[in-house]
C-alpha atoms as a PDB file:
ATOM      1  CA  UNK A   1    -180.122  36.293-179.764  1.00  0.00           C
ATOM      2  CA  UNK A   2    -177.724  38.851-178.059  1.00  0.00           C
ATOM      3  CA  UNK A   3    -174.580  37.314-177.111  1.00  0.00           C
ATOM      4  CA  UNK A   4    -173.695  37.740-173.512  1.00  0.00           C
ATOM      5  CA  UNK A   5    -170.999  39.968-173.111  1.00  0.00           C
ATOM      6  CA  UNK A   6    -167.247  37.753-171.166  1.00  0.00           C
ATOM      7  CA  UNK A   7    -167.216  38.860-167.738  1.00  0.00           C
ATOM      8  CA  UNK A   8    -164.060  41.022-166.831  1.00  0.00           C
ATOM      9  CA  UNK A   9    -160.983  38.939-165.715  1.00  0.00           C
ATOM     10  CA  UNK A  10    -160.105  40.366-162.101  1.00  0.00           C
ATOM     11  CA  UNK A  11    -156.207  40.809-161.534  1.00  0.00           C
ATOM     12  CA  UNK A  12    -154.721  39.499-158.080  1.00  0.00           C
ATOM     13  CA  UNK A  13    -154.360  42.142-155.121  1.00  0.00           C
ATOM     14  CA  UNK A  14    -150.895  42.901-154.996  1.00  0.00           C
ATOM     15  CA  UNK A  15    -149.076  41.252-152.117  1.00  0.00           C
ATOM     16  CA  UNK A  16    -149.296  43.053-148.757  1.00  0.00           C
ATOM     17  CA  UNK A  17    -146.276  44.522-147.943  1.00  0.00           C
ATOM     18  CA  UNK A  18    -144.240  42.432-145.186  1.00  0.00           C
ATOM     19  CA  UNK A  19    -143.128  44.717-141.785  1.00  0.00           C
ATOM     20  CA  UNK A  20    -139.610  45.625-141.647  1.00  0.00           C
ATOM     21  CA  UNK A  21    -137.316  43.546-139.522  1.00  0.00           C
ATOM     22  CA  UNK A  22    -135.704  45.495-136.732  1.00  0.00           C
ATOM     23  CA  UNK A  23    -132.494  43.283-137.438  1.00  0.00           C
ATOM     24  CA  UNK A  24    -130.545  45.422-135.761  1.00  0.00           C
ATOM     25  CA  UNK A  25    -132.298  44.781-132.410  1.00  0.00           C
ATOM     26  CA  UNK A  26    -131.912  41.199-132.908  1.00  0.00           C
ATOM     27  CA  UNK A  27    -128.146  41.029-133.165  1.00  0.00           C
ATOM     28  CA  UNK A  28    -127.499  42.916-130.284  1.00  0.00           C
ATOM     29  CA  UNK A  29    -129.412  40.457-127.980  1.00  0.00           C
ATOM     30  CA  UNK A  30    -127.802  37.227-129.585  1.00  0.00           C
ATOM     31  CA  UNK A  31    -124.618  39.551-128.972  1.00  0.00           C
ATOM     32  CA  UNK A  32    -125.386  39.774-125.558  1.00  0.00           C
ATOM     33  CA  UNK A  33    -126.356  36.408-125.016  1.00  0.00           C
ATOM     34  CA  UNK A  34    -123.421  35.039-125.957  1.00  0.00           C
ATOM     35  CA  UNK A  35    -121.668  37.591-124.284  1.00  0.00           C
ATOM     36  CA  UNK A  36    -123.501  36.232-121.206  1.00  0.00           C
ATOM     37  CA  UNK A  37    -122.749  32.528-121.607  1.00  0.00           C
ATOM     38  CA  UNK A  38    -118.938  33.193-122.338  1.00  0.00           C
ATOM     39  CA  UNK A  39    -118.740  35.546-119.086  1.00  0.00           C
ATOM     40  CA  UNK A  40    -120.640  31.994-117.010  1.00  0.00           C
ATOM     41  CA  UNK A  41    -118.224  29.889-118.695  1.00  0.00           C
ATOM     42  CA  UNK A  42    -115.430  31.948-117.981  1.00  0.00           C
ATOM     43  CA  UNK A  43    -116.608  32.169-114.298  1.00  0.00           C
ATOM     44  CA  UNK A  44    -116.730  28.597-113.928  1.00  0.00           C
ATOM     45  CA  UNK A  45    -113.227  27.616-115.590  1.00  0.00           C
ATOM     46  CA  UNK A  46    -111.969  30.028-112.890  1.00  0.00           C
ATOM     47  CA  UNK A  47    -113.952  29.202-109.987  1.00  0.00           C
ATOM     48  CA  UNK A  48    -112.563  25.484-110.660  1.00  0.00           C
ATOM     49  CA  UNK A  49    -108.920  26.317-111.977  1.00  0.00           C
ATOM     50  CA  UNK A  50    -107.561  29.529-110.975  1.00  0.00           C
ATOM     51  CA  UNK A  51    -109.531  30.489-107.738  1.00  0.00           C
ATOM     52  CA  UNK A  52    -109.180  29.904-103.795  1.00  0.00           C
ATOM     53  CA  UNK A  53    -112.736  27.871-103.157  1.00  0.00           C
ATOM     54  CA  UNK A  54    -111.772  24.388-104.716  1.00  0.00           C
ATOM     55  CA  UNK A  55    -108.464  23.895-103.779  1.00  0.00           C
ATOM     56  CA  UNK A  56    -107.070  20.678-101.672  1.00  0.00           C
ATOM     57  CA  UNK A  57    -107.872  21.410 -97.985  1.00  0.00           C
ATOM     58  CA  UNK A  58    -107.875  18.175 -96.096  1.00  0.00           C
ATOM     59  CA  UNK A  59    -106.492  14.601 -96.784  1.00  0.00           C
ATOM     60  CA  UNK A  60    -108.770  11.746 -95.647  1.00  0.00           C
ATOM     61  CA  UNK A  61    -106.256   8.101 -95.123  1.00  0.00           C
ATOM     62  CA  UNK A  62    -108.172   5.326 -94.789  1.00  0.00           C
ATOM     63  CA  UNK A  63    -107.258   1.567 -95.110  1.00  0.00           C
ATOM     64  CA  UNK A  64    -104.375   1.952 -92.206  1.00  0.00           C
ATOM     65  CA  UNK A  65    -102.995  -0.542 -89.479  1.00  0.00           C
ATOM     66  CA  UNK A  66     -99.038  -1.443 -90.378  1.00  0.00           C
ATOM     67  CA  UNK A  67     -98.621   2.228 -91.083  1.00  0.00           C
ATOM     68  CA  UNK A  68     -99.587   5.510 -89.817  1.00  0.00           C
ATOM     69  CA  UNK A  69    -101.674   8.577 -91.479  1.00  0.00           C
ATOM     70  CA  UNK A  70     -98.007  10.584 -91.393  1.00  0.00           C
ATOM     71  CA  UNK A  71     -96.007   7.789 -92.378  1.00  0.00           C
ATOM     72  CA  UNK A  72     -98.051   7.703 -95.996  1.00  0.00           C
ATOM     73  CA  UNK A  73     -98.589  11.400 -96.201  1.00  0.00           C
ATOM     74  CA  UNK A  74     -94.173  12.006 -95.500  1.00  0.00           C
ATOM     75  CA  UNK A  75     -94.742  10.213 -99.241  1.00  0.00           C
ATOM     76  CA  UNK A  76     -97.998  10.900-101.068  1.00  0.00           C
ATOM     77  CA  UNK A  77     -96.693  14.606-100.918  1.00  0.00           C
ATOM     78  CA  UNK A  78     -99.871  15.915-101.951  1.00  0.00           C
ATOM     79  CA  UNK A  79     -99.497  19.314-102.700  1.00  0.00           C
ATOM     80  CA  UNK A  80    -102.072  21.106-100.111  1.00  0.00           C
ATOM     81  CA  UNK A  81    -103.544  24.413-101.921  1.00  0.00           C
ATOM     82  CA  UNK A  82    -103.514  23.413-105.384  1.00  0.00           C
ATOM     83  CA  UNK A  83    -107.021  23.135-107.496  1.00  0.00           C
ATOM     84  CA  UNK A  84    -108.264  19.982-107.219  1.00  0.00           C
ATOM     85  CA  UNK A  85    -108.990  20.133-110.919  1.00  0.00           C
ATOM     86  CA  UNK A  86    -105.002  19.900-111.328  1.00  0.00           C
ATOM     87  CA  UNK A  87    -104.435  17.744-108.817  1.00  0.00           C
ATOM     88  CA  UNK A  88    -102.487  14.696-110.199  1.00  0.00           C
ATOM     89  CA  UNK A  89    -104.077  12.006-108.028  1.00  0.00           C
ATOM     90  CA  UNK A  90    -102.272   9.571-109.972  1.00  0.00           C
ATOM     91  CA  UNK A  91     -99.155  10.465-108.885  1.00  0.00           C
ATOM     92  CA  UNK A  92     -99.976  10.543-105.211  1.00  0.00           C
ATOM     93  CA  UNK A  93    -100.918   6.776-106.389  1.00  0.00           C
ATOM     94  CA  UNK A  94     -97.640   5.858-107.696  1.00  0.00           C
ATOM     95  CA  UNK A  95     -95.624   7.345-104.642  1.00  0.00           C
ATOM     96  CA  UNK A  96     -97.412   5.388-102.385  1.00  0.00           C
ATOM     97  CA  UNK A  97     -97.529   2.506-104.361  1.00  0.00           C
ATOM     98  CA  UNK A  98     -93.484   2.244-103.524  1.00  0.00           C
ATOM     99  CA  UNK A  99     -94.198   1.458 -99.920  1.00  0.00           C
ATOM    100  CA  UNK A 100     -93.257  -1.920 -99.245  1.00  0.00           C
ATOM    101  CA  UNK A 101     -96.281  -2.520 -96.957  1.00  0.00           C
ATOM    102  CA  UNK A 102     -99.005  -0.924 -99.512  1.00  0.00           C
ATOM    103  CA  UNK A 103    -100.663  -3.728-101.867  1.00  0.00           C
ATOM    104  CA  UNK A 104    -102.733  -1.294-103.512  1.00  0.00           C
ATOM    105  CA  UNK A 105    -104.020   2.595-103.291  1.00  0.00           C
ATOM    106  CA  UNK A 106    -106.446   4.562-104.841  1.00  0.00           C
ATOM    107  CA  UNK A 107    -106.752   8.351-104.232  1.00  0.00           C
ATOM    108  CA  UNK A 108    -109.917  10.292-105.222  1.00  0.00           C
ATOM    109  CA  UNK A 109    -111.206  14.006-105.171  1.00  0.00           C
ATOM    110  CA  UNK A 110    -114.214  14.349-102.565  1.00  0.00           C
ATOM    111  CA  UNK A 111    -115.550  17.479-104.007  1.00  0.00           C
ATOM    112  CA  UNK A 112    -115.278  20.500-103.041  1.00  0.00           C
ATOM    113  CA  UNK A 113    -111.622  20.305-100.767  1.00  0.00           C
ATOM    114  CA  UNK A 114    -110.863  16.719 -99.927  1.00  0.00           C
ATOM    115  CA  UNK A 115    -108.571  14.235-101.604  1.00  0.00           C
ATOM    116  CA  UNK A 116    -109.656  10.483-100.210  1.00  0.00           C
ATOM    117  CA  UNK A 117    -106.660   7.905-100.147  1.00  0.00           C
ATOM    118  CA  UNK A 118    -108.028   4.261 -99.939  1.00  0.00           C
ATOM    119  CA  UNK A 119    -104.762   1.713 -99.102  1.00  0.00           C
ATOM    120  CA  UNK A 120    -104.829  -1.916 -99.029  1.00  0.00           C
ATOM    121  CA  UNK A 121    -102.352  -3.413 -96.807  1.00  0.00           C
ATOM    122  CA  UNK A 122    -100.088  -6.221 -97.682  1.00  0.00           C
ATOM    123  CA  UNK A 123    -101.324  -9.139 -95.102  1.00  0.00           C
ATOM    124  CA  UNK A 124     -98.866 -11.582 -93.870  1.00  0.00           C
ATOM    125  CA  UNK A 125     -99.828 -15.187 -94.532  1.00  0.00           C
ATOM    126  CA  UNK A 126     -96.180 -16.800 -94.133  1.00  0.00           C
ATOM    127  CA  UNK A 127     -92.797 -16.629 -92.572  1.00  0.00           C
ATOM    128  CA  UNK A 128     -89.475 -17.155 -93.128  1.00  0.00           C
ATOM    129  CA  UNK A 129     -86.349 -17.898 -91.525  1.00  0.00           C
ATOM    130  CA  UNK A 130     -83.152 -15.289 -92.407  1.00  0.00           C
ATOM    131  CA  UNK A 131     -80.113 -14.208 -90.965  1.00  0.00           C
ATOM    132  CA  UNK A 132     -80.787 -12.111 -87.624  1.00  0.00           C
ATOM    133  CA  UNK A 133     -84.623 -13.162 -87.594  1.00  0.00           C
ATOM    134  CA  UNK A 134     -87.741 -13.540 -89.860  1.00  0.00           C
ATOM    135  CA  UNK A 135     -89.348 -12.190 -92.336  1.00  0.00           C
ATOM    136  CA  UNK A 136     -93.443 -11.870 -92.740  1.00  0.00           C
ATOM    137  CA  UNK A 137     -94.370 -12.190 -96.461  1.00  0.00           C
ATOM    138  CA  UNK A 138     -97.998 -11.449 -97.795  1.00  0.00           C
ATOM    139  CA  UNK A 139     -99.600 -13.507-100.918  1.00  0.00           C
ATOM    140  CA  UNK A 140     -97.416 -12.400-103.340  1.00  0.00           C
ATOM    141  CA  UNK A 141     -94.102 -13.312-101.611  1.00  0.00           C
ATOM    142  CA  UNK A 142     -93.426  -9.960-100.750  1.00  0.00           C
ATOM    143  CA  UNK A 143     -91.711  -9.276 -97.365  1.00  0.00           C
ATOM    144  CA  UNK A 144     -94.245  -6.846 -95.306  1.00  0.00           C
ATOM    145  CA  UNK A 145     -92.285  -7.384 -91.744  1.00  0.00           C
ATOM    146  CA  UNK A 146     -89.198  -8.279 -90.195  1.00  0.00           C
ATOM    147  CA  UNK A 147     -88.446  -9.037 -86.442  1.00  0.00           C
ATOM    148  CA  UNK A 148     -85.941 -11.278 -84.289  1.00  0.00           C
ATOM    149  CA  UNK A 149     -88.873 -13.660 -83.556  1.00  0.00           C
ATOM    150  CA  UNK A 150     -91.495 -15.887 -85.001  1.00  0.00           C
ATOM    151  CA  UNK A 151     -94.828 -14.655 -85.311  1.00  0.00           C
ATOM    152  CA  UNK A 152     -96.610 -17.602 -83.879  1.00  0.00           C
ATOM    153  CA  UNK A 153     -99.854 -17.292 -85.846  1.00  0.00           C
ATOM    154  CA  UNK A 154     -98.198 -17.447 -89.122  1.00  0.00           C
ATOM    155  CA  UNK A 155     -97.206 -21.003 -90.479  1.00  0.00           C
ATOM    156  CA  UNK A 156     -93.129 -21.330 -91.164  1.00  0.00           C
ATOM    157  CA  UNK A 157     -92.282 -21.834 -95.112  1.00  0.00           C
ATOM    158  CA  UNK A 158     -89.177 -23.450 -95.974  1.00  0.00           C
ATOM    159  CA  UNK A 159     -87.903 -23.012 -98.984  1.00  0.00           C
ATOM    160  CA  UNK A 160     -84.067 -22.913-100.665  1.00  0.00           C
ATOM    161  CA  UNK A 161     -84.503 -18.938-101.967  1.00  0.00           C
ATOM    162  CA  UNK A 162     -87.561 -17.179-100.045  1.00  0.00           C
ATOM    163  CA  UNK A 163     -88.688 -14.667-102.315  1.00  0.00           C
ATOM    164  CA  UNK A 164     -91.496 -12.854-104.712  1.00  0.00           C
ATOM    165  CA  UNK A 165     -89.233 -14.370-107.786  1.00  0.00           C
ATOM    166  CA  UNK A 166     -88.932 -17.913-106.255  1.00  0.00           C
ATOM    167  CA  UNK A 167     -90.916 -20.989-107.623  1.00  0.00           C
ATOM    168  CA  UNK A 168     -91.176 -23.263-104.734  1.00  0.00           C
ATOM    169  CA  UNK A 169     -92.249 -19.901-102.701  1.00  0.00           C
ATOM    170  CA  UNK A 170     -94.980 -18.809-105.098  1.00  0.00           C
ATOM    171  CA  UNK A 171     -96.334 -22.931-104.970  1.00  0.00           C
ATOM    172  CA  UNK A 172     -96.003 -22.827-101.129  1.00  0.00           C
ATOM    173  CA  UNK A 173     -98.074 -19.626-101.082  1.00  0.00           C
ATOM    174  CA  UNK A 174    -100.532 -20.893-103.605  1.00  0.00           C
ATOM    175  CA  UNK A 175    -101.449 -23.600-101.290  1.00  0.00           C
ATOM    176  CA  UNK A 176    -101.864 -21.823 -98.563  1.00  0.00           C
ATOM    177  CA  UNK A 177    -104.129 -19.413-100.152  1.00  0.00           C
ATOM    178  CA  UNK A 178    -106.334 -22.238-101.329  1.00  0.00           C
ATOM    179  CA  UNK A 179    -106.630 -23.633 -98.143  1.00  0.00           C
ATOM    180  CA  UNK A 180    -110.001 -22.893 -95.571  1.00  0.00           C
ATOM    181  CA  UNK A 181    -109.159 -20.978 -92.690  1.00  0.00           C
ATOM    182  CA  UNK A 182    -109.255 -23.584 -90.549  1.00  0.00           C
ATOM    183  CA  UNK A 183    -106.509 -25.895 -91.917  1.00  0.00           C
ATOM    184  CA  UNK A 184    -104.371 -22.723 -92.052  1.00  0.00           C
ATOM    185  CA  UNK A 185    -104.847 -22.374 -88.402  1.00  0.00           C
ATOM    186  CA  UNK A 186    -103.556 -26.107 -88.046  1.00  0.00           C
ATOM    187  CA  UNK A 187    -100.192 -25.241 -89.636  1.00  0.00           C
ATOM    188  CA  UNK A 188     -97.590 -25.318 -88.302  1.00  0.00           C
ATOM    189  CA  UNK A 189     -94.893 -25.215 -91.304  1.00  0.00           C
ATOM    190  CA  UNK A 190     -94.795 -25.460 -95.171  1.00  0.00           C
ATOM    191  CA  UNK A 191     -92.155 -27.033 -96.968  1.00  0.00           C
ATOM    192  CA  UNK A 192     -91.230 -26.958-100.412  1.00  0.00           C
ATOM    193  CA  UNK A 193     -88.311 -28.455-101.958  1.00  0.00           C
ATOM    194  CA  UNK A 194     -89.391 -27.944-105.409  1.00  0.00           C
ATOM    195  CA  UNK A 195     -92.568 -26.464-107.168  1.00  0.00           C
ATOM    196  CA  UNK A 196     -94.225 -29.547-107.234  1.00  0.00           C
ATOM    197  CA  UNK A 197     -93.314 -31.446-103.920  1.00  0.00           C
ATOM    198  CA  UNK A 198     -95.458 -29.389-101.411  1.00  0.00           C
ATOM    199  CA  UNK A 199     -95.704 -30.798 -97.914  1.00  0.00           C
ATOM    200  CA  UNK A 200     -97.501 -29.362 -95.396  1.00  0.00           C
ATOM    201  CA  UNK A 201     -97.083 -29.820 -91.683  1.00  0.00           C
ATOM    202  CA  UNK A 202    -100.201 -29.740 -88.852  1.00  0.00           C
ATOM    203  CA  UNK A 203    -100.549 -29.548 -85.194  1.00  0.00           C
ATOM    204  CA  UNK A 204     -99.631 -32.812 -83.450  1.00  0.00           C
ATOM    205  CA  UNK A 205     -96.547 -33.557 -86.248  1.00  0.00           C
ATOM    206  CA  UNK A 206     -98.716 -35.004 -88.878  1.00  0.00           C
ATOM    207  CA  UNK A 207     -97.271 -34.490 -92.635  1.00  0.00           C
ATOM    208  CA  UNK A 208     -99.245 -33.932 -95.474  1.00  0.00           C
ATOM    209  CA  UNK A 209     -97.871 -34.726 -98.843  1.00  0.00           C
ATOM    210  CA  UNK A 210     -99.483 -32.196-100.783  1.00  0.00           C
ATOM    211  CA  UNK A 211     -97.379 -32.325-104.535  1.00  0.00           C
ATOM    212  CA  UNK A 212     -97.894 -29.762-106.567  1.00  0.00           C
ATOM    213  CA  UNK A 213    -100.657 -26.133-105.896  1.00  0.00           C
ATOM    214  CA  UNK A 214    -103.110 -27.538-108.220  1.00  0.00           C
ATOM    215  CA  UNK A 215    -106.529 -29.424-108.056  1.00  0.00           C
ATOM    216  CA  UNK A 216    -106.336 -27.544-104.037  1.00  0.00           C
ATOM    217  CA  UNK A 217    -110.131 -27.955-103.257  1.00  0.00           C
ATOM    218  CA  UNK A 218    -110.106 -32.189-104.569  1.00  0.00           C
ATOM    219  CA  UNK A 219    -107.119 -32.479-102.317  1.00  0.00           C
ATOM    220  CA  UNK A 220    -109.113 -30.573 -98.998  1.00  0.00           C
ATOM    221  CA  UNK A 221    -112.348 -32.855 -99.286  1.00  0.00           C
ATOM    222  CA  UNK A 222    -110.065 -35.987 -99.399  1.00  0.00           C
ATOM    223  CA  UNK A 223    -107.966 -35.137 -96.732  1.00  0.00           C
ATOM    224  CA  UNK A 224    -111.313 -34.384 -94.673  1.00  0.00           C
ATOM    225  CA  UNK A 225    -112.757 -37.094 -95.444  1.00  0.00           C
ATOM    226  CA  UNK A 226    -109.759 -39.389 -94.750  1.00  0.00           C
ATOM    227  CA  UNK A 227    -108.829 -37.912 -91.109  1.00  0.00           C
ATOM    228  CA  UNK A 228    -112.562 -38.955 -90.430  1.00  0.00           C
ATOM    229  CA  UNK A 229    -112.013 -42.820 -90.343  1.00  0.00           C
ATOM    230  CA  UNK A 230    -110.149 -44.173 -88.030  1.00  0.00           C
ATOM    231  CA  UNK A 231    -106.880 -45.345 -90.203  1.00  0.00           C
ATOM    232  CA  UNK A 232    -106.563 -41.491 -91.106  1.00  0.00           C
ATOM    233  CA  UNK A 233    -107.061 -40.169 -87.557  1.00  0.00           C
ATOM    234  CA  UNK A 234    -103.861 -42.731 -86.375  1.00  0.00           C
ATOM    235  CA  UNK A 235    -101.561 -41.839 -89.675  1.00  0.00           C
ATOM    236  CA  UNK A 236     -98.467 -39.929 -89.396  1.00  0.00           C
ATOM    237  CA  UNK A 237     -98.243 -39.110 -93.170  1.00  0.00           C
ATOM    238  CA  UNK A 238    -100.978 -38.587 -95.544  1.00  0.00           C
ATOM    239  CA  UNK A 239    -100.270 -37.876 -99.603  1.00  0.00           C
ATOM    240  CA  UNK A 240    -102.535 -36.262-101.355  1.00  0.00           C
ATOM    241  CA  UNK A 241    -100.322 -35.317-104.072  1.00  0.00           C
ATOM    242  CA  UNK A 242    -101.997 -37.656-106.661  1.00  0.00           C
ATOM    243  CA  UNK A 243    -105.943 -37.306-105.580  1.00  0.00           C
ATOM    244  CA  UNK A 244    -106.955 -40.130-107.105  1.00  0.00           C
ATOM    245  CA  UNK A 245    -104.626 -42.514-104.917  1.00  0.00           C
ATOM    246  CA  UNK A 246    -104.081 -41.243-101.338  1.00  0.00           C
ATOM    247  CA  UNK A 247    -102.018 -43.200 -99.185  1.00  0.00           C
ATOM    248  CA  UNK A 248    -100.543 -43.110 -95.460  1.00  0.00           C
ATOM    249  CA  UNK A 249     -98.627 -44.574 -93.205  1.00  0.00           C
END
């Protein structure tokens, strides 16, 4: 038989040939995007740190009754005109922080013009005799006011060396912060010989013998309860100081 002949082995088409890049072209635009984005950037940086627009304009004081809006500005100093980006709000902080009357501030940028100062007043909650008059001190012992008469809404604290740095002054004020608004009302003056001999004085010359600041809220609900009966109502003295045996006389 005839042998059939192999069939022909086909070589591969070449590859087709692949378009030529315009690379050129395509540098220039990512040139010119970049270009683009630097200018925007640039723009902004200035817009926010070299230009007119946001600068400080106004100054908002809030938070005030002992002082005035000119008293705290005469010391924030803020410096009116500057970017508000370089505005050192925590500077205008620290100035008024130095006030006597200021407990706390916080100053913040209102975007676009307006720097915000938020005080915190010191509140008086005590007062003490000195030479020439008294002396108004807030929570912390610090004096807020002074004036040649007795504030008669604030309760009278007696103590050897009135002060912020004083023991028997910070015990004194920690009872009085512990107590309800209502027995506060009823005082009429807190003595403290030492840190832990607290006695507190109401309306109507009753004494309360408090001891020392702690376990306040044990000592209220016993002396409530106590002034409720009819032996408490006629006492003159009432001691607290050791809750779990409160006597009177």
């Amino acid at each position: 038989m005839p042998q059939t002949p192999p069939p022909a082995r086909t070589r591969p088409a070449p590859p087709a040939a692949e378009p030529a890049r315009p690379q050129g072209r395509d540098r220039w635009k990512v040139l010119f995007v970049v270009l683009l984005l630097a200018g925007l950037v640039g723009a902004a940086v200035w817009v926010v740190l070299g230009s007119r627009l946001l600068v400080v304009r106004d100054v908002e004081v809030r938070g005030l009754s002992l002082l005035s809006r000119k008293q705290v500005l005469d010391v924030a100093l803020v410096p009116v005109g500057t970017p508000m980006a370089r505005l050192d709000a925590g500077a205008v902080e620290r100035r008024i922080s130095a006030v006597r009357e200021v407990e706390s501030v916080k100053a913040e940028r209102a975007w676009p013009t307006t720097l915000v100062i938020r005080v915190v007043e010191r509140v008086p909650v005590a007062v003490v005799a000195g030479e020439g008059g008294y002396a108004q001190l807030d929570r912390f012992g610090v004096t807020v006011l002074t004036g040649p008469r007795k504030p008669g809404h604030l309760p009278e604290l007696v103590v050897a060396a009135p002060g912020a740095g004083d023991p028997a002054t910070r015990s004194g004020l920690a009872v009085l912060r512990d107590l309800p608004d209502g027995w506060r009302a009823r005082l009429t003056e807190v003595e403290v010989p030492g840190p832990e001999h607290v006695v507190l004085r109401l309306n109507g010359g009753v004494a309360v013998v408090w001891g020392a600041a702690e376990r306040g809220a044990e000592k209220i609900k016993l002396l409530e309860a106590l002034l409720s009966t009819k032996a408490g109502k006629a006492a003159r003295t009432i001691d607290v100081s050791a809750p779990g045996v409160v006597t009177t006389r």
